[in-house]
Protein backbone atom coordinates (compact mmCIF):
# COMPACT_ATOMS: atom_id res chain seq x y z
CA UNK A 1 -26.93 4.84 -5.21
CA UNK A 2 -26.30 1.19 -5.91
CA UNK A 3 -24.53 2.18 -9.45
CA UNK A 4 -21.88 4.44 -7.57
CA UNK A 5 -20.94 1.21 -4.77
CA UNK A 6 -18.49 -0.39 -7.00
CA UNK A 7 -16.45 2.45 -8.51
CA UNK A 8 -16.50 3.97 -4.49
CA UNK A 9 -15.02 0.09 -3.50
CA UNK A 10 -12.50 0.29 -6.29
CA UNK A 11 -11.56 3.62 -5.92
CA UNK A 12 -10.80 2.79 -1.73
CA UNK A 13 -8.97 -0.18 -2.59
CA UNK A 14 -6.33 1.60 -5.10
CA UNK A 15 -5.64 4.63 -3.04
CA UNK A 16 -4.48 2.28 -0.62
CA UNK A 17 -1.44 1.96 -2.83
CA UNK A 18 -1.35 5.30 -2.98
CA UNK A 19 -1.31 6.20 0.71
CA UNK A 20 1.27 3.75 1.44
CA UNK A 21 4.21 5.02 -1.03
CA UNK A 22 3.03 8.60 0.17
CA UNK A 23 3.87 7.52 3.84
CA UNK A 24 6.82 5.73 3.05
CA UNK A 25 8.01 8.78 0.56
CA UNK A 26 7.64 11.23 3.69
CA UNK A 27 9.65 8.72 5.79
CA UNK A 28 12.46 8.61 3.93
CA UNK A 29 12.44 12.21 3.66
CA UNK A 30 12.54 12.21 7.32
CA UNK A 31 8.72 13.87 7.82
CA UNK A 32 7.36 10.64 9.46
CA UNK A 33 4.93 11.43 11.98
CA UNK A 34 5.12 10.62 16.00
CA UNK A 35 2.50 7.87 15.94
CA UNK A 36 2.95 6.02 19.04
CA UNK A 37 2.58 2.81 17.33
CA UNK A 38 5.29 2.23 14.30
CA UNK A 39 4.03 2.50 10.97
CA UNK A 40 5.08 -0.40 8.19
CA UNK A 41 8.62 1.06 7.71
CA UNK A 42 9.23 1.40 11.00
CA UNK A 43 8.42 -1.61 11.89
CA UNK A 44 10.29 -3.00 8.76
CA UNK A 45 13.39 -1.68 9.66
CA UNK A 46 13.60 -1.83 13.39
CA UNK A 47 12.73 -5.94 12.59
CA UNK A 48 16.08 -5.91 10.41
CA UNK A 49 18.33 -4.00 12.82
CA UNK A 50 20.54 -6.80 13.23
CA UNK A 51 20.73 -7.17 9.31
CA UNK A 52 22.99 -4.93 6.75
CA UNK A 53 21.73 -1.94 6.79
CA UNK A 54 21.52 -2.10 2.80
CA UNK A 55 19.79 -5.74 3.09
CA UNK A 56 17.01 -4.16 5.46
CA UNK A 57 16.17 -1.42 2.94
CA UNK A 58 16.23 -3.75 0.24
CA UNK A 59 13.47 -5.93 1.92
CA UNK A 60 11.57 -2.75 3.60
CA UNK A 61 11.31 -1.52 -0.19
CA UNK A 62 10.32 -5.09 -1.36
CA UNK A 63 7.73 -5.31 1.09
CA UNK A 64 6.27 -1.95 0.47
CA UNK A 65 6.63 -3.02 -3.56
CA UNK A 66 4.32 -6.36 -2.75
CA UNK A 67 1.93 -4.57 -0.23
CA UNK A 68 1.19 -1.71 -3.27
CA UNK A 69 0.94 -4.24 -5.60
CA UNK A 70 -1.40 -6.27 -3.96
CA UNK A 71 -3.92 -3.43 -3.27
CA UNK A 72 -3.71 -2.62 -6.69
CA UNK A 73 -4.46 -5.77 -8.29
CA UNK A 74 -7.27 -6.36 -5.93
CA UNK A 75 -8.84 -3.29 -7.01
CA UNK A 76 -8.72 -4.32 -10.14
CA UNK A 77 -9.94 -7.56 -10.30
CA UNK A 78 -12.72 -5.85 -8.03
CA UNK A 79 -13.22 -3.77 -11.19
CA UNK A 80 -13.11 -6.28 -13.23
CA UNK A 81 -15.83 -8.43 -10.63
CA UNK A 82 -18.28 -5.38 -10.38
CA UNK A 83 -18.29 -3.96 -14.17
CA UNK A 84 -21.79 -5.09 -15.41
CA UNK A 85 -20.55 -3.92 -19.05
CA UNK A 86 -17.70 -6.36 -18.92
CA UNK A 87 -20.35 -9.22 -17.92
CA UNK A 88 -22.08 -8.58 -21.12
């Protein structure tokens, strides 16, 4: 059990990423689901309503870019944290 902790950690932290462009992929195809709260693109772009439309899907795609990115890299410097091998 405590060998499989860290790849389970990692593993959580990078499908993150994953789950994110898979819920913003289904909401630009339109297939968003009728959560009562809005999701990160919905909240996105009714924040930059005001804005050009253009501008607000340039930042709503910028944000999603950083939020993946961010997961990602923490995963892997969790990898990279919890990898007795690499300690060696």
């Amino acid at each position: 059990m405590p060998n499989s902790v860290a790849p389970i950690i990692v593993y959580a932290t990078m499908s993150v990423g994953g789950a994110i462009l898979a819920e913003a992929a289904l909401s630009f195809l339109g297939m968003e689901s009728s959560h009562p709260r809005p999701l990160g693109t919905h909240a996105l772009r009714s924040a930059f309503l005001h804005a050009d439309r253009a501008l607000a899907d340039d930042l709503s795609g910028i944000a999603i870019l950083t939020t993946v990115l961010a997961f990602v890299l923490l995963g892997d410097g969790l990898r990279d944290a919890l990898d007795v091998k690499l300690k060696e």
